[in-house]
C-alpha atoms as a PDB file:
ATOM      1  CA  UNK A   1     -11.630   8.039 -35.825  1.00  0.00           C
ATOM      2  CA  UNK A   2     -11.106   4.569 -33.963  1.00  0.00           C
ATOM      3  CA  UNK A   3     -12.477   4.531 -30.613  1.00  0.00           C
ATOM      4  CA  UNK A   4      -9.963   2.189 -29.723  1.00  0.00           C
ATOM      5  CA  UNK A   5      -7.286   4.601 -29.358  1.00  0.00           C
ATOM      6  CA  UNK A   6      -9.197   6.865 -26.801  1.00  0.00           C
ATOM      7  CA  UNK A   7      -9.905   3.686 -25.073  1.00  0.00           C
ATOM      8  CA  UNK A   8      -6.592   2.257 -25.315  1.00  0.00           C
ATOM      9  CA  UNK A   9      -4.794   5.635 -24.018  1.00  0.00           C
ATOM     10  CA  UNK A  10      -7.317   5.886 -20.807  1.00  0.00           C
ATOM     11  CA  UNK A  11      -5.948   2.164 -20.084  1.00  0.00           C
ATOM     12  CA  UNK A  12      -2.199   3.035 -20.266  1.00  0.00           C
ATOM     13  CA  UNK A  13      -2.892   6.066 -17.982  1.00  0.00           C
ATOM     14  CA  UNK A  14      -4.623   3.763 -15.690  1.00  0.00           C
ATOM     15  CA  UNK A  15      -1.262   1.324 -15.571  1.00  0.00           C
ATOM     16  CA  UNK A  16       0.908   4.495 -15.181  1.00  0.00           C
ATOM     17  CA  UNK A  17      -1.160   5.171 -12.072  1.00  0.00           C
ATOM     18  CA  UNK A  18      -1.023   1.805 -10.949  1.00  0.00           C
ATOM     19  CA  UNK A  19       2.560   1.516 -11.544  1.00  0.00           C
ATOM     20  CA  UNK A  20       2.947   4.765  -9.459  1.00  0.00           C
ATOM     21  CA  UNK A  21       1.271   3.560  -6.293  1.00  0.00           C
ATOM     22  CA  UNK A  22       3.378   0.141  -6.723  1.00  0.00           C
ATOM     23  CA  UNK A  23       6.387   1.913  -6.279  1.00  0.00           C
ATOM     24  CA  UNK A  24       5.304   3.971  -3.589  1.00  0.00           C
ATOM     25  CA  UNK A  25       4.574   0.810  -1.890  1.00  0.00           C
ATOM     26  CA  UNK A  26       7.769  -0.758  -2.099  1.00  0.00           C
ATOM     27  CA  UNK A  27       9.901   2.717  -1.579  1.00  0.00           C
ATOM     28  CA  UNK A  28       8.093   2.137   2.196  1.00  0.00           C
ATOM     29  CA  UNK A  29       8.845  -1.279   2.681  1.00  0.00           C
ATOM     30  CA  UNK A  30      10.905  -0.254   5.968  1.00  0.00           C
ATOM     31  CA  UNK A  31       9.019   2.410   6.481  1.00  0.00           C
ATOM     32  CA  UNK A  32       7.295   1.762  10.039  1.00  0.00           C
ATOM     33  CA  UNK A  33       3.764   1.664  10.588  1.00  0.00           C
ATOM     34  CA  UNK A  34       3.618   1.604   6.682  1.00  0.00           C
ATOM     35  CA  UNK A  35       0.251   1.143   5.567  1.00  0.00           C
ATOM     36  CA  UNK A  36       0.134  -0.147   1.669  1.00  0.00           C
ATOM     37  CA  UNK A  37      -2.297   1.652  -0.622  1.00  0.00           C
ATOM     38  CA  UNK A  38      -4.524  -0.323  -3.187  1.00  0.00           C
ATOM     39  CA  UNK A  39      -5.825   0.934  -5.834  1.00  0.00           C
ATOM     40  CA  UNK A  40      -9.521   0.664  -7.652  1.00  0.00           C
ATOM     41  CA  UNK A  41     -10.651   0.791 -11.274  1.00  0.00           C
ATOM     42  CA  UNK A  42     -13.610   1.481 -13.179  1.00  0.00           C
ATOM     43  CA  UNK A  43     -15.687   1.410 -16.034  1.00  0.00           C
ATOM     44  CA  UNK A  44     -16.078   4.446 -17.985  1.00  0.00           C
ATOM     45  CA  UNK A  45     -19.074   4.934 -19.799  1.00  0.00           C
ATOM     46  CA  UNK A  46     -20.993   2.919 -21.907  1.00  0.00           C
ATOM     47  CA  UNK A  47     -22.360   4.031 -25.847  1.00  0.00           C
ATOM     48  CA  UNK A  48     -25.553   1.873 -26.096  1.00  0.00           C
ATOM     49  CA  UNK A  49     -26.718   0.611 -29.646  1.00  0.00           C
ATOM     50  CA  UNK A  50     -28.935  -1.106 -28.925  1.00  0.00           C
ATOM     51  CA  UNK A  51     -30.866  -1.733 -24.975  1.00  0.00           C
ATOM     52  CA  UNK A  52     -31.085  -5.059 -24.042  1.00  0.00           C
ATOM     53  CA  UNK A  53     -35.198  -6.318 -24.026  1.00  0.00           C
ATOM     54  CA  UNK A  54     -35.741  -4.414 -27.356  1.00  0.00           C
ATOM     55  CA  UNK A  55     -38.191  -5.625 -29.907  1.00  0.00           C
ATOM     56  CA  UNK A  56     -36.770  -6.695 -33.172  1.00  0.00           C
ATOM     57  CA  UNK A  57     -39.717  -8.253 -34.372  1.00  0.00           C
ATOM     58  CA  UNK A  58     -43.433  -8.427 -33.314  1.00  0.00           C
ATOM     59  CA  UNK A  59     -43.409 -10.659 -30.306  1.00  0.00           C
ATOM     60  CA  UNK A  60     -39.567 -11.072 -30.452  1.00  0.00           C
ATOM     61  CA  UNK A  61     -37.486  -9.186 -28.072  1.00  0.00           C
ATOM     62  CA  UNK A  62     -33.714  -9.205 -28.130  1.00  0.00           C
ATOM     63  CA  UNK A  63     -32.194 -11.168 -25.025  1.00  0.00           C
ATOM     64  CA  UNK A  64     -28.887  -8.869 -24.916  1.00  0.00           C
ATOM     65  CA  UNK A  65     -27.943  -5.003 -25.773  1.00  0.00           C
ATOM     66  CA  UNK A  66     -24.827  -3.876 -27.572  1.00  0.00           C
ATOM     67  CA  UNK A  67     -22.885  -1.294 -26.148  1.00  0.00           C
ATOM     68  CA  UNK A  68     -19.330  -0.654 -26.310  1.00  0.00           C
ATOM     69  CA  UNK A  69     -17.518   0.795 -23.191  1.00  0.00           C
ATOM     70  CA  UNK A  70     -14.787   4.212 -23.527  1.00  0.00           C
ATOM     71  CA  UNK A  71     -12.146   2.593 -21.125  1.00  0.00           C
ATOM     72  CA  UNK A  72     -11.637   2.884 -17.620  1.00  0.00           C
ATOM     73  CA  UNK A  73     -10.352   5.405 -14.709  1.00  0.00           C
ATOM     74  CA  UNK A  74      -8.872   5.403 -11.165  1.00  0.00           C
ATOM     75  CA  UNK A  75     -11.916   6.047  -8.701  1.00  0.00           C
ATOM     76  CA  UNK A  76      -9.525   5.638  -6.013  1.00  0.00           C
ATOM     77  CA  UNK A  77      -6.423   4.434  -3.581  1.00  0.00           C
ATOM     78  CA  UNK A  78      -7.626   1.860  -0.445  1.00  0.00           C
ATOM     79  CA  UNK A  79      -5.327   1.548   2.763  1.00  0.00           C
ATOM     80  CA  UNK A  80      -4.994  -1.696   4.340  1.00  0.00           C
ATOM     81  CA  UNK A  81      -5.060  -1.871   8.046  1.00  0.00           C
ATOM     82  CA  UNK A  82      -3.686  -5.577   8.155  1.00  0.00           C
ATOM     83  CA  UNK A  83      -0.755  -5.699  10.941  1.00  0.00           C
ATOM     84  CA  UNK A  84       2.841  -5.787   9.759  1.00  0.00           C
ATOM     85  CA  UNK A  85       5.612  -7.623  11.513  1.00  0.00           C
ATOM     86  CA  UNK A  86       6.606  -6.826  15.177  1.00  0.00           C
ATOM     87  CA  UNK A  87      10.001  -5.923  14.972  1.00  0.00           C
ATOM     88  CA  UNK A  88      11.752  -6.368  18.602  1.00  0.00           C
ATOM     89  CA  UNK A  89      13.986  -3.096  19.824  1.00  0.00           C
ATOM     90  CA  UNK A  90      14.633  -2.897  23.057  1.00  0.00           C
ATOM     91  CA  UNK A  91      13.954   0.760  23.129  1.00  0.00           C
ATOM     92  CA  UNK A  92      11.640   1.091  26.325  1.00  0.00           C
ATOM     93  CA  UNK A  93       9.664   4.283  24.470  1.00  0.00           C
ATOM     94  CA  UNK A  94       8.993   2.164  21.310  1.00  0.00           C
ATOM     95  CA  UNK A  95       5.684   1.079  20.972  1.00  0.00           C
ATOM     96  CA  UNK A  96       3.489  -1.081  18.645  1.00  0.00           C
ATOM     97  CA  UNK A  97      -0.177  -0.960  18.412  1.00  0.00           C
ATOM     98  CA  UNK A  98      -1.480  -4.677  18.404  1.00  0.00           C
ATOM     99  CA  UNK A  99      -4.898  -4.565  16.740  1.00  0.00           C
ATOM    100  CA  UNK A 100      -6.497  -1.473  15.890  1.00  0.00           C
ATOM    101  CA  UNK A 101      -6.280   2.367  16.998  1.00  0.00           C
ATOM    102  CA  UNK A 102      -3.679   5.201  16.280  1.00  0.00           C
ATOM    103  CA  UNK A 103      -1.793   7.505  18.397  1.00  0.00           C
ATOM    104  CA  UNK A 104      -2.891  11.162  18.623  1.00  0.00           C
ATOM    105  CA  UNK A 105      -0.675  13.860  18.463  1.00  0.00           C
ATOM    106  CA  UNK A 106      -0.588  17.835  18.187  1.00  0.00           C
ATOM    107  CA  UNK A 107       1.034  19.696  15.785  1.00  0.00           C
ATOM    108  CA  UNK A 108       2.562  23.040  15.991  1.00  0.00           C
ATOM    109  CA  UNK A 109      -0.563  24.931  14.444  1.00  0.00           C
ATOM    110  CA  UNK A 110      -2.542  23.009  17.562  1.00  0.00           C
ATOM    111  CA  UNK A 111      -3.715  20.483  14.715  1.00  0.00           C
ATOM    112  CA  UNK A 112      -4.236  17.120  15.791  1.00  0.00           C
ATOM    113  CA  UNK A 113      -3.144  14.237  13.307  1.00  0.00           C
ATOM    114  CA  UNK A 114      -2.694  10.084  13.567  1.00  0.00           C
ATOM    115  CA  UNK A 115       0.063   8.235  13.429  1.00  0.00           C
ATOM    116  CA  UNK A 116       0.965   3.542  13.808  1.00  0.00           C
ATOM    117  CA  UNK A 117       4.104   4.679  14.058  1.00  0.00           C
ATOM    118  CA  UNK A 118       5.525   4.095  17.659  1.00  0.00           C
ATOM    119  CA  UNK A 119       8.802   5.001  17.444  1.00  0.00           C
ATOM    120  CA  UNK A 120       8.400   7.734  20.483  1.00  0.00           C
ATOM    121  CA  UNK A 121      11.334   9.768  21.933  1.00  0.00           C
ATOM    122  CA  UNK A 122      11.796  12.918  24.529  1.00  0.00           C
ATOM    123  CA  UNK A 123      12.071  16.596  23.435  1.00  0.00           C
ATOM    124  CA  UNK A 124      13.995  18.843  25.918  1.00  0.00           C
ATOM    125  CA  UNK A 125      11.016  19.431  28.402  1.00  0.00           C
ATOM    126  CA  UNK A 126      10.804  15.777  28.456  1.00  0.00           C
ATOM    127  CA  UNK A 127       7.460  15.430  26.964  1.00  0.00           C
ATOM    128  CA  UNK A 128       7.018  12.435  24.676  1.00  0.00           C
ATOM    129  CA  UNK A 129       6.981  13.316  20.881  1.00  0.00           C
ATOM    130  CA  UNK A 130       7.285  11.527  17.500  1.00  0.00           C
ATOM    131  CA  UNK A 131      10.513  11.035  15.565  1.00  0.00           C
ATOM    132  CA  UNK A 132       9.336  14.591  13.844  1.00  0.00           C
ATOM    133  CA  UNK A 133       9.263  16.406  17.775  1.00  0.00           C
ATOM    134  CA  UNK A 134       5.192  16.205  17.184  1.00  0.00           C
ATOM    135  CA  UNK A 135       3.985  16.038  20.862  1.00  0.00           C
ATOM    136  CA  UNK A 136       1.601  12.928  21.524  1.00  0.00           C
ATOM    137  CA  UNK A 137      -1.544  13.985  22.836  1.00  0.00           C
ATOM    138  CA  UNK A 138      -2.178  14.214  26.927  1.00  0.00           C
ATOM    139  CA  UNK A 139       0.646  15.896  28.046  1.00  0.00           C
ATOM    140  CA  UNK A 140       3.150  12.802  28.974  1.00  0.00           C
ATOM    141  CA  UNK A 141       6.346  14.427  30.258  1.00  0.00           C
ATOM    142  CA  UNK A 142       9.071  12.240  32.085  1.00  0.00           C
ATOM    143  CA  UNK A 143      11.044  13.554  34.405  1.00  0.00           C
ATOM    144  CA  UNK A 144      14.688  14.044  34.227  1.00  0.00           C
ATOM    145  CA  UNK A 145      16.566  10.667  35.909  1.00  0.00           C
ATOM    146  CA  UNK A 146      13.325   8.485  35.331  1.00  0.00           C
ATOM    147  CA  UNK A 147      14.569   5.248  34.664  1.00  0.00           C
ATOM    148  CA  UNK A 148      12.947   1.849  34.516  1.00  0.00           C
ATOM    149  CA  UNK A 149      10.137   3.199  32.522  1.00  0.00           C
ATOM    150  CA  UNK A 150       7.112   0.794  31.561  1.00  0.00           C
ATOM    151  CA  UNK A 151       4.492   0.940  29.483  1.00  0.00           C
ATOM    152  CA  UNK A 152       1.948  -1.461  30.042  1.00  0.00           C
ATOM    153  CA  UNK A 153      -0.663  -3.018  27.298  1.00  0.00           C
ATOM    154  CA  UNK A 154      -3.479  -0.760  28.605  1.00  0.00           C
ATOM    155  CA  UNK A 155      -1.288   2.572  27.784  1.00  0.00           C
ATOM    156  CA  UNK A 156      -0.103   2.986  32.063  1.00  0.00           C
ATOM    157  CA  UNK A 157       3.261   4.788  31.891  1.00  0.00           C
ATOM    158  CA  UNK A 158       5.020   4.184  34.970  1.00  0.00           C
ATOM    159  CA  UNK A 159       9.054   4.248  35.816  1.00  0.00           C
ATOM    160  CA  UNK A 160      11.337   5.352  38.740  1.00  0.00           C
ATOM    161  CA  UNK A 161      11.803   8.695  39.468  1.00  0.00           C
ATOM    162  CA  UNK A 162      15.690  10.513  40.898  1.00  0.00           C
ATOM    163  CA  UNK A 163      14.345   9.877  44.060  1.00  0.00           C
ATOM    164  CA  UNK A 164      14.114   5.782  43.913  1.00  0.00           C
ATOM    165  CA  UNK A 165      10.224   5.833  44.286  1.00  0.00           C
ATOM    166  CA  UNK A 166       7.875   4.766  41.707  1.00  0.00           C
ATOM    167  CA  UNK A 167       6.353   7.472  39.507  1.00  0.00           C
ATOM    168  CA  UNK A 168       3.362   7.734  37.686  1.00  0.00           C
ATOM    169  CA  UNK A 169       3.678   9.474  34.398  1.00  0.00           C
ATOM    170  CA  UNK A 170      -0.018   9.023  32.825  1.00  0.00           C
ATOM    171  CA  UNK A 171      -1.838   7.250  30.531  1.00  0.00           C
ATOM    172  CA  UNK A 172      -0.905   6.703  26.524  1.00  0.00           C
ATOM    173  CA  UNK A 173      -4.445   6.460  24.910  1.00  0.00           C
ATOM    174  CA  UNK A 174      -5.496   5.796  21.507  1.00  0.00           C
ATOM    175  CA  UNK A 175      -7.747   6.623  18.341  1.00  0.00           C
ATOM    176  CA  UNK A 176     -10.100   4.543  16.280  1.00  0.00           C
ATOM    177  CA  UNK A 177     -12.180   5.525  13.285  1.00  0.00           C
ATOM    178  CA  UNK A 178     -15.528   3.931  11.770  1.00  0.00           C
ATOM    179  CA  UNK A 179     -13.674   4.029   8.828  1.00  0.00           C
ATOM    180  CA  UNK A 180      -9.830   4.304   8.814  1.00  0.00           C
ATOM    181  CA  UNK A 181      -9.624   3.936   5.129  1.00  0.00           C
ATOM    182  CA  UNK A 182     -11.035   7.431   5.069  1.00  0.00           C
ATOM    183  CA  UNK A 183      -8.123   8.738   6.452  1.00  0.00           C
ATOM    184  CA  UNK A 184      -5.995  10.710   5.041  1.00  0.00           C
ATOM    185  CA  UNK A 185      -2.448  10.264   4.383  1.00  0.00           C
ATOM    186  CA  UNK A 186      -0.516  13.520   5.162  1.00  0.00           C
ATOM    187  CA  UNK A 187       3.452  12.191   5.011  1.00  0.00           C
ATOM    188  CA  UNK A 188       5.563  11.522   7.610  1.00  0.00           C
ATOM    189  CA  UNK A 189       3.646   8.405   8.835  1.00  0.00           C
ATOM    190  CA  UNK A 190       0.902  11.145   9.595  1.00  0.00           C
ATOM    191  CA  UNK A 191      -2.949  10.361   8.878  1.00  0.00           C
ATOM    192  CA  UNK A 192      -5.850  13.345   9.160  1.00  0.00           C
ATOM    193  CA  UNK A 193      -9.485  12.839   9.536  1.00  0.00           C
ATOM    194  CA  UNK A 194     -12.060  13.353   6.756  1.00  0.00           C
ATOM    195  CA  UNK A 195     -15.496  13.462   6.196  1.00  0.00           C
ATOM    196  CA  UNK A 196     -15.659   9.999   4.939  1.00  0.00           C
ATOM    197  CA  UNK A 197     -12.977   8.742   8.321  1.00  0.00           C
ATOM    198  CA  UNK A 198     -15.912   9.551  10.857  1.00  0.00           C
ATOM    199  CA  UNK A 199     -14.576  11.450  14.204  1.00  0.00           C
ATOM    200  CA  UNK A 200     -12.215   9.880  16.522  1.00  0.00           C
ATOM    201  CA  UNK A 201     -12.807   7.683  19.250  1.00  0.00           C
ATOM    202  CA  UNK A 202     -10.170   8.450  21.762  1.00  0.00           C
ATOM    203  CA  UNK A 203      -9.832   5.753  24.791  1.00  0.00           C
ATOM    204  CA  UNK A 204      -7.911   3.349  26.849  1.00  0.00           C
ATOM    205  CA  UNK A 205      -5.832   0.563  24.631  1.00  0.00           C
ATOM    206  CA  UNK A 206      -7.607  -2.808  25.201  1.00  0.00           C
ATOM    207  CA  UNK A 207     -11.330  -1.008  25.431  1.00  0.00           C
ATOM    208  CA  UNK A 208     -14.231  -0.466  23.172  1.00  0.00           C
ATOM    209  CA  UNK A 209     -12.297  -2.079  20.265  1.00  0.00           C
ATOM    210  CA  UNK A 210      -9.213  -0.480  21.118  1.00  0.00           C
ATOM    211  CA  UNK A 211      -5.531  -2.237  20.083  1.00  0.00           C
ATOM    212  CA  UNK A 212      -3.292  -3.055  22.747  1.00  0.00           C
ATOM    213  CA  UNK A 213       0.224  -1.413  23.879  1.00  0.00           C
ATOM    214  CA  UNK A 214       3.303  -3.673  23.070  1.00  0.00           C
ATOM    215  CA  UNK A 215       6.681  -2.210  24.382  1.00  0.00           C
ATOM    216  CA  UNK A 216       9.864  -2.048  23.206  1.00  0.00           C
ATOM    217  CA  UNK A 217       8.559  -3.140  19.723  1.00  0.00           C
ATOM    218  CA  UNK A 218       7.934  -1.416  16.114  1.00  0.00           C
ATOM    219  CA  UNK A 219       5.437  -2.317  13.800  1.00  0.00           C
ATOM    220  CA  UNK A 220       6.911  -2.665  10.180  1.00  0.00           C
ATOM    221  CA  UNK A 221       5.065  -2.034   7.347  1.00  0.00           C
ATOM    222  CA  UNK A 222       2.652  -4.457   5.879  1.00  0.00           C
ATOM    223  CA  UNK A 223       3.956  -4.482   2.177  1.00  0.00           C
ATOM    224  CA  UNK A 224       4.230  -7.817   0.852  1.00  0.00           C
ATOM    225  CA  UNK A 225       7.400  -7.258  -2.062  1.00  0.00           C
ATOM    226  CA  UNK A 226       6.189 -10.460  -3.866  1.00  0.00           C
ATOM    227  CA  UNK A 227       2.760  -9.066  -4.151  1.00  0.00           C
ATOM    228  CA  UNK A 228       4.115  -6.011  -5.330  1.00  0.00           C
ATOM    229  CA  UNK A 229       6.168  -7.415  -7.739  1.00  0.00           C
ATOM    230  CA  UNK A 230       3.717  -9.440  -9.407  1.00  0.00           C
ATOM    231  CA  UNK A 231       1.342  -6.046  -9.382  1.00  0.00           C
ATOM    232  CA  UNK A 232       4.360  -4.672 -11.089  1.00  0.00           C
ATOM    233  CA  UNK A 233       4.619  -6.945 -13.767  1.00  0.00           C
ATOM    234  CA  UNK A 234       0.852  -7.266 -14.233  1.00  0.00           C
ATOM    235  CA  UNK A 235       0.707  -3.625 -14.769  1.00  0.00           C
ATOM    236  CA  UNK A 236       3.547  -3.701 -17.236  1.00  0.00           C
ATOM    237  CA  UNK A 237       1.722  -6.766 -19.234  1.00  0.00           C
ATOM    238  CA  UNK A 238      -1.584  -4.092 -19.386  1.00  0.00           C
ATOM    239  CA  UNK A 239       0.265  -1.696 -20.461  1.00  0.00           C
ATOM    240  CA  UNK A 240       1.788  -3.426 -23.461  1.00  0.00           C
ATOM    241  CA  UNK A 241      -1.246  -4.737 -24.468  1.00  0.00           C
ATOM    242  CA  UNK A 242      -3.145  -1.459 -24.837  1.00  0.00           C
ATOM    243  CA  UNK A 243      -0.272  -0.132 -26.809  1.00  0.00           C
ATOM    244  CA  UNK A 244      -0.727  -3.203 -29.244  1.00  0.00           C
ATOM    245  CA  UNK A 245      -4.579  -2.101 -29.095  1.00  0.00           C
ATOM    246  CA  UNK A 246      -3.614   1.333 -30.209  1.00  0.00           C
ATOM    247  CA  UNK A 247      -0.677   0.260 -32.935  1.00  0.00           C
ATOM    248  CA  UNK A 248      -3.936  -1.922 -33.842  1.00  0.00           C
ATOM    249  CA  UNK A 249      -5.987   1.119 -34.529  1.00  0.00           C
ATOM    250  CA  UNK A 250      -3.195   2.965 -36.589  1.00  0.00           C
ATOM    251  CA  UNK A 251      -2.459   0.031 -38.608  1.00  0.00           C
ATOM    252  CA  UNK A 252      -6.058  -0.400 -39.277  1.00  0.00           C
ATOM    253  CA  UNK A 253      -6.674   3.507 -40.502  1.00  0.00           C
ATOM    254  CA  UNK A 254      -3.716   3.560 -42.721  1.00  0.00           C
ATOM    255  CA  UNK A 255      -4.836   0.790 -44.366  1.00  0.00           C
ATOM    256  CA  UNK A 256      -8.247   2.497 -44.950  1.00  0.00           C
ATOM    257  CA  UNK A 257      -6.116   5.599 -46.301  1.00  0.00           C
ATOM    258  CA  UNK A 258      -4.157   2.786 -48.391  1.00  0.00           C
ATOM    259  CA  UNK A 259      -7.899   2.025 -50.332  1.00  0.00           C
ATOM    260  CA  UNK A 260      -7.969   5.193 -51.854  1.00  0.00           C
ATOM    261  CA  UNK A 261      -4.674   5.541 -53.004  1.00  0.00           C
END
């Protein structure tokens, strides 16, 4: 049997896969804090004939091997940090992380995950919580009547309170990882720490490497459609040609059945 058509088939899985996290790319164009996933090949393994530096005569040593490879796999999906667009909202609990760090919030189960998405709002104790009602870590409650609320770059929460005094709510911090492509993407604009993430590094926006806060702003995804599009298409083109590569093979072994007829 050809080895081709193994070959060929791990290929056309490989576009499938591609073509999978494509589209998952562009579904969350408008998704905020959107993060797009890349995607990494490689080689399967090799059947060596014949190891490069062997001797094929006395004194003469072949300069090359031969070895044909089985076709190739997915090792893995890659997130890329790279900022996407400020969107302006006017919404004085919207927040965008300029540079790098995540926001830290609690879960029901007392779970902590990660999330760039800023879109914050106020559950009916007042404490601040994700567009999900996930509370964000450190206990930020506004008071009933607060208005005027700021949040400055380095996280300070401030507003006026129902008396017409100046309040101090607290301080929004933030999370960095050694690795944030480690992370783990858990849905709902939600990230979870791994082994290969590193722990967190929870602490004031603007120090130790830290992101600052920008108010009354989003961050939109970083998916570029045009790049996507060509990925698209790219994958597509792959695809055909390992199905020629396999319609290659089958032609190929019918003619060898053919001889005998």
């Amino acid at each position: 049997m050809l080895r081709a058509l193994y070959t060929s088939a791990t290929g056309m899985r490989a576009q499938e896969t591609l073509i999978d996290n494509t589209a998952n790319n562009i579904a969350n164009v408008n998704t905020t804090g959107f993060k797009r996933s890349q995607l990494n090949f490689a080689d399967l393994l090799y059947t060596t004939s014949r190891a490069a530096g062997t001797e094929v005569a006395t004194g003469q040593v072949s300069p090359t091997g031969l070895q044909i490879g089985s076709g190739v796999r997915a090792v893995g999906t890659t997130k890329s940090f790279l900022a996407g667009v400020a969107e302006q909202t006017g919404n004085p609990l919207d927040v965008m992380i300029v540079g790098d760090g995540f926001i830290k919030v609690e879960l029901p189960g007392g779970e902590f995950r990660y999330t760039r998405d800023g879109s914050l709002k106020r559950d009916q104790t007042g404490q601040l919580v994700t567009g999900d009602g996930y509370r964000v870590f450190g206990g930020l409650t506004i008071q009933d009547g607060t208005t005027n609320i700021t949040i400055g770059t380095d996280g300070t929460i401030s507003g006026i309170g129902p008396t017409g005094d100046p309040v101090s709510i607290g301080n929004l911090q933030l999370a960095r990882f050694l690795n944030p492509a480690g992370l783990s993407s858990e849905g709902g604009n939600l990230y979870r720490v791994t082994p290969a993430s590193g722990p967190e590094n929870l602490g004031t926006p603007g120090l130790n490497g830290l992101g600052t806060i920008l108010q009354n702003h989003l961050e939109k995804s970083n998916v570029q459609v045009v790049t996507e599009l060509i990925s698209l298409i790219t994958a597509q083109r792959a695809y055909e040609v390992n199905s020629r590569a396999v319609r290659a093979g089958d032609e190929m072994l019918s003619t060898t059945n053919d001889i005998v007829r």
